[in-house]
N, C-alpha and C. Protein backbone atom coordinates (compact mmCIF):
# COMPACT_ATOMS: atom_id res chain seq x y z
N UNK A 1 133.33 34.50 185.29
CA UNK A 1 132.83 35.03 184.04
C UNK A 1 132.26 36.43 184.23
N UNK A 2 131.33 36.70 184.96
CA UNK A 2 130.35 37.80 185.52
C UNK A 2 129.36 38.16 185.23
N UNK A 3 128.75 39.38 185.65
CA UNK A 3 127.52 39.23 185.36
C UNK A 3 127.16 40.45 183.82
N UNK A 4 126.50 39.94 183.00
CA UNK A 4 126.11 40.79 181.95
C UNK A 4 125.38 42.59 182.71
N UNK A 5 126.00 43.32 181.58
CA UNK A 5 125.50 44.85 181.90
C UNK A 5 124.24 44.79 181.94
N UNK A 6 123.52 44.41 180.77
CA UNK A 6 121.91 44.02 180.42
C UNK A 6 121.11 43.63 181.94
N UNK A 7 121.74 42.63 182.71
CA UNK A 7 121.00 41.98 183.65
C UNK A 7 121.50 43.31 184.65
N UNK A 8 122.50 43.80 184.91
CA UNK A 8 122.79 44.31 186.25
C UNK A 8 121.92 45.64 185.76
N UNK A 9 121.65 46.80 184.68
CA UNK A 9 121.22 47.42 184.50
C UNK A 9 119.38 47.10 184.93
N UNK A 10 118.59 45.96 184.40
CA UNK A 10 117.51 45.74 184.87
C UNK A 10 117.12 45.33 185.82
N UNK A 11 118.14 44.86 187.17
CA UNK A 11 117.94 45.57 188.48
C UNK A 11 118.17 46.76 189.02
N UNK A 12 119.27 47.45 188.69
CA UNK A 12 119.85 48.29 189.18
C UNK A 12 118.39 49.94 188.98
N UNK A 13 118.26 49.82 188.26
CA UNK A 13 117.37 50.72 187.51
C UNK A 13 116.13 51.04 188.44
N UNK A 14 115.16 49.65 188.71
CA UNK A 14 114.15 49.89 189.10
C UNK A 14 114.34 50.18 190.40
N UNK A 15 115.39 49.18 190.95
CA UNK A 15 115.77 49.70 192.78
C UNK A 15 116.02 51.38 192.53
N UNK A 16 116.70 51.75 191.88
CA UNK A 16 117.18 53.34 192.07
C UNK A 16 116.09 54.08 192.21
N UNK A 17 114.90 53.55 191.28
CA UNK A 17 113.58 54.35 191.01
C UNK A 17 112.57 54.59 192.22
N UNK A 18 112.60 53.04 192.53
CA UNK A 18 111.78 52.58 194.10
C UNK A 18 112.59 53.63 195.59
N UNK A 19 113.76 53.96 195.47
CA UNK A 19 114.17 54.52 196.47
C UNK A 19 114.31 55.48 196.41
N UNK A 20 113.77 56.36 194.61
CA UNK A 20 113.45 58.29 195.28
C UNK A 20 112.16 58.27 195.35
N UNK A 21 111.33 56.94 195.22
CA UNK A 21 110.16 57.34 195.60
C UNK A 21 109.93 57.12 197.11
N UNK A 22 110.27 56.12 197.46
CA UNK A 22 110.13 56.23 198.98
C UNK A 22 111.03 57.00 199.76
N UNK A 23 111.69 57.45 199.61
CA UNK A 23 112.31 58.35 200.48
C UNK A 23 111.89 59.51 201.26
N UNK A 24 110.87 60.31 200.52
CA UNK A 24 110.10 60.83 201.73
C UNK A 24 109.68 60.43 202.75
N UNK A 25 109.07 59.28 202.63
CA UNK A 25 108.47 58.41 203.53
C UNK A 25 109.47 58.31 204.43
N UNK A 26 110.70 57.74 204.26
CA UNK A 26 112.05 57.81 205.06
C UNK A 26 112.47 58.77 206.02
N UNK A 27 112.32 59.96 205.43
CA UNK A 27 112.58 60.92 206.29
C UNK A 27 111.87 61.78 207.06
N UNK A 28 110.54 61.26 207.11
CA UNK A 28 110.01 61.94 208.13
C UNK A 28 109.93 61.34 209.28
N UNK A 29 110.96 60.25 209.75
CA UNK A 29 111.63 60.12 210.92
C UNK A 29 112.54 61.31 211.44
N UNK A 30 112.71 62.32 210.44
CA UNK A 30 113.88 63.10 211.20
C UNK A 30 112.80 63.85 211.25
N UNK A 31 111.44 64.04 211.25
CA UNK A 31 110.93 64.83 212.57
C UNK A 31 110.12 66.47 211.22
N UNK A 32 110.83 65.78 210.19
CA UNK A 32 110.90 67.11 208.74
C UNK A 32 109.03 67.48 208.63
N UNK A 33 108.54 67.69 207.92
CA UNK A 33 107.56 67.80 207.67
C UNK A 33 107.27 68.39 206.14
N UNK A 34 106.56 67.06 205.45
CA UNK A 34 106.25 66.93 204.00
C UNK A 34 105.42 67.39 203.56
N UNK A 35 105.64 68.15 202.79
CA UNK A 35 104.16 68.48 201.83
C UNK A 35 103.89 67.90 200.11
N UNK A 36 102.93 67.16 200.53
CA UNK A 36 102.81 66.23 199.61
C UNK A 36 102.60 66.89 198.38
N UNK A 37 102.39 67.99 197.48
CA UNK A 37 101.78 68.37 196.53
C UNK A 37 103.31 68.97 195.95
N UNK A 38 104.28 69.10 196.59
CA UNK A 38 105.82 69.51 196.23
C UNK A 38 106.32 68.35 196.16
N UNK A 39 105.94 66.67 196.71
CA UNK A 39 106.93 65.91 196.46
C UNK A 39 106.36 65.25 195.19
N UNK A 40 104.75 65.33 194.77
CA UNK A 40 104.29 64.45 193.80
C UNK A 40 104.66 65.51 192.80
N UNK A 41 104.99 66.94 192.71
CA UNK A 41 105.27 67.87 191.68
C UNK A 41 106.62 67.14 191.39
N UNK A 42 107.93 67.51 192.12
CA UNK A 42 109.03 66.52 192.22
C UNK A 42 109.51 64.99 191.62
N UNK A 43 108.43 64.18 192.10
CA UNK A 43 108.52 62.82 191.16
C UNK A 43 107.77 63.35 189.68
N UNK A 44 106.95 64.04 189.59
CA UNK A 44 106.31 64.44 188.23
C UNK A 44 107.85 64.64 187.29
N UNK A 45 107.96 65.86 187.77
CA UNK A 45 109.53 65.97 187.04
C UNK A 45 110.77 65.18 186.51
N UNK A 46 110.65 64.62 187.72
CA UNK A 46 111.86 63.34 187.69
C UNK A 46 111.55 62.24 186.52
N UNK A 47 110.09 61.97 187.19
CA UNK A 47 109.63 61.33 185.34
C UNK A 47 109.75 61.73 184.30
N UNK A 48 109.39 62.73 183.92
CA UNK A 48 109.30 63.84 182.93
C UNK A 48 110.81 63.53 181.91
N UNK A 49 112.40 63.92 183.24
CA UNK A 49 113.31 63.79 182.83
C UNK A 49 113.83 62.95 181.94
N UNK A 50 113.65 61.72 182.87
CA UNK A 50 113.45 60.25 182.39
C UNK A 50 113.00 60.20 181.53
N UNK A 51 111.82 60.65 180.89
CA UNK A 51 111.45 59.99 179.75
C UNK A 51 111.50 60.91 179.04
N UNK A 52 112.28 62.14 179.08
CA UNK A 52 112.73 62.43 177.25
C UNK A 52 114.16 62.28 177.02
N UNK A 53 114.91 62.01 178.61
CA UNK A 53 116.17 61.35 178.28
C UNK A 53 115.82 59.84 176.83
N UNK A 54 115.00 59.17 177.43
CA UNK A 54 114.68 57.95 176.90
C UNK A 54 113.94 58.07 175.41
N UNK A 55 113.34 59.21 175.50
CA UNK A 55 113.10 59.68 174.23
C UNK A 55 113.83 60.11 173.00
N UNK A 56 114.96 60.96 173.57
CA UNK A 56 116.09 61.56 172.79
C UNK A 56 117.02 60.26 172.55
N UNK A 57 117.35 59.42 173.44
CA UNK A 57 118.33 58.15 173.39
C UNK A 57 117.71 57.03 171.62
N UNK A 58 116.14 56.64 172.33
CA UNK A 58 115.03 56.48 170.74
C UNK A 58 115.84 57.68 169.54
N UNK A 59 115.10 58.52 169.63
CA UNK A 59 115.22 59.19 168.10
C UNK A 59 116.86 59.20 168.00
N UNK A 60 117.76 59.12 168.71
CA UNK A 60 119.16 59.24 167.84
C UNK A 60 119.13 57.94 167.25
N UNK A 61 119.16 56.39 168.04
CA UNK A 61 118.90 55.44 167.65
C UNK A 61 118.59 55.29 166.36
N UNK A 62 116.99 55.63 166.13
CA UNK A 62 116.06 55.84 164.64
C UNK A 62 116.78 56.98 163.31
N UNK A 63 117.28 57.76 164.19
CA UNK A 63 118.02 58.31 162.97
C UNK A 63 119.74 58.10 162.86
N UNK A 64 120.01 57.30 163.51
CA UNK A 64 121.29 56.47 162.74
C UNK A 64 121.21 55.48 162.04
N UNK A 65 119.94 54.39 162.21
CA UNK A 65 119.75 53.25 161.40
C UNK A 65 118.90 54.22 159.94
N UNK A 66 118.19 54.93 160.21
CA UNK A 66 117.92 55.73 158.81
C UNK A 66 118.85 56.12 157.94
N UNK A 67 119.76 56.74 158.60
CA UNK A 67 120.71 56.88 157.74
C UNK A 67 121.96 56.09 157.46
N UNK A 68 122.17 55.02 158.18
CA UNK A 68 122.89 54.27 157.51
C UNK A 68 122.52 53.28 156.94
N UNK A 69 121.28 52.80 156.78
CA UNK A 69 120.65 51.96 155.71
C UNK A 69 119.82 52.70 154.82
N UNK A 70 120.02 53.75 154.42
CA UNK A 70 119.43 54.71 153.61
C UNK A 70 119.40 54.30 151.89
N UNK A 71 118.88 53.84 151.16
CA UNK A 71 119.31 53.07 149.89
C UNK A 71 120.40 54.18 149.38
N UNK A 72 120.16 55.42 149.31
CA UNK A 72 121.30 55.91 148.53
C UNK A 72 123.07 56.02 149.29
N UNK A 73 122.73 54.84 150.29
CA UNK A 73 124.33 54.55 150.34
C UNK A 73 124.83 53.79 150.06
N UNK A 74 126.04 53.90 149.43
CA UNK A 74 126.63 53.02 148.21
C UNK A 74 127.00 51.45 149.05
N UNK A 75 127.05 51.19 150.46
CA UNK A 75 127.42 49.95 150.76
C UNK A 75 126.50 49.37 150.75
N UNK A 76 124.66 50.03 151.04
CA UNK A 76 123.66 48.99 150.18
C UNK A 76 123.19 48.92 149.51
N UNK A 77 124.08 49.15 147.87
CA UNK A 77 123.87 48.59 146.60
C UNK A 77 123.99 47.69 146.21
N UNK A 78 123.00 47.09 145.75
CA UNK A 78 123.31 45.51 145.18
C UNK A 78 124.07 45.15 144.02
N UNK A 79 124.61 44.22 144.02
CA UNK A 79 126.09 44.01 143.25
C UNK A 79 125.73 43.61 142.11
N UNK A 80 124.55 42.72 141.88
CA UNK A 80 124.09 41.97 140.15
C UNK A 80 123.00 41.88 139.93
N UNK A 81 122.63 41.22 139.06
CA UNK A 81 121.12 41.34 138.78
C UNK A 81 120.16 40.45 139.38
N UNK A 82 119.09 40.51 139.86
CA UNK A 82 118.33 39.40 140.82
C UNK A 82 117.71 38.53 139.46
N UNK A 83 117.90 38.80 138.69
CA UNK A 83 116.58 38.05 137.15
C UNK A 83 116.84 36.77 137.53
N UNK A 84 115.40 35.63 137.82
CA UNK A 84 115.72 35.01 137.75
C UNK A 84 115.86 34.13 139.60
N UNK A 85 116.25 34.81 140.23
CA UNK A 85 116.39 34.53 141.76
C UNK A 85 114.78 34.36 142.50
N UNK A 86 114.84 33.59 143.69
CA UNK A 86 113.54 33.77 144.35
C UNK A 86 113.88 33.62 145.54
């Protein structure tokens, strides 16, 4: 059968996240030398990205259901009269 996008996306996601954050940590086996105030600037950013990607993804969302359930479009006009209905 396989596995749903939904499920593989809500692992896939947070592992990706967990491994640019540790990765400095990683490489200062090769001997590199980190300066911490460039890598927390770095993840700052990376967040940053992330969340107006996730932001912009929201507002298109919100303004397609606005406008396609907008009353002045003719597919949600109601067909007869409610008098009478409950």
């Amino acid at each position: 059968m396989g596995v749903p996008l939904r499920q593989v996306l809500l692992v896939a996601i947070p592992v990706v996240v967990v491994f640019s954050i540790l990765q400095p940590a990683f490489s200062q086996e090769d001997e590199r030398i980190i300066i911490n105030r460039v890598e927390v600037w770095g993840l700052f950013y990376k967040g940053m990205v992330i969340a107006f990607t996730i932001g912009a993804i929201l507002m298109g969302v919100i303004a397609f259901v606005v406008f396609r359930f907008r009353e002045s479009n003719p597919r949600n006009v109601q067909r007869g009269s409610m008098e009478g209905h409950r």
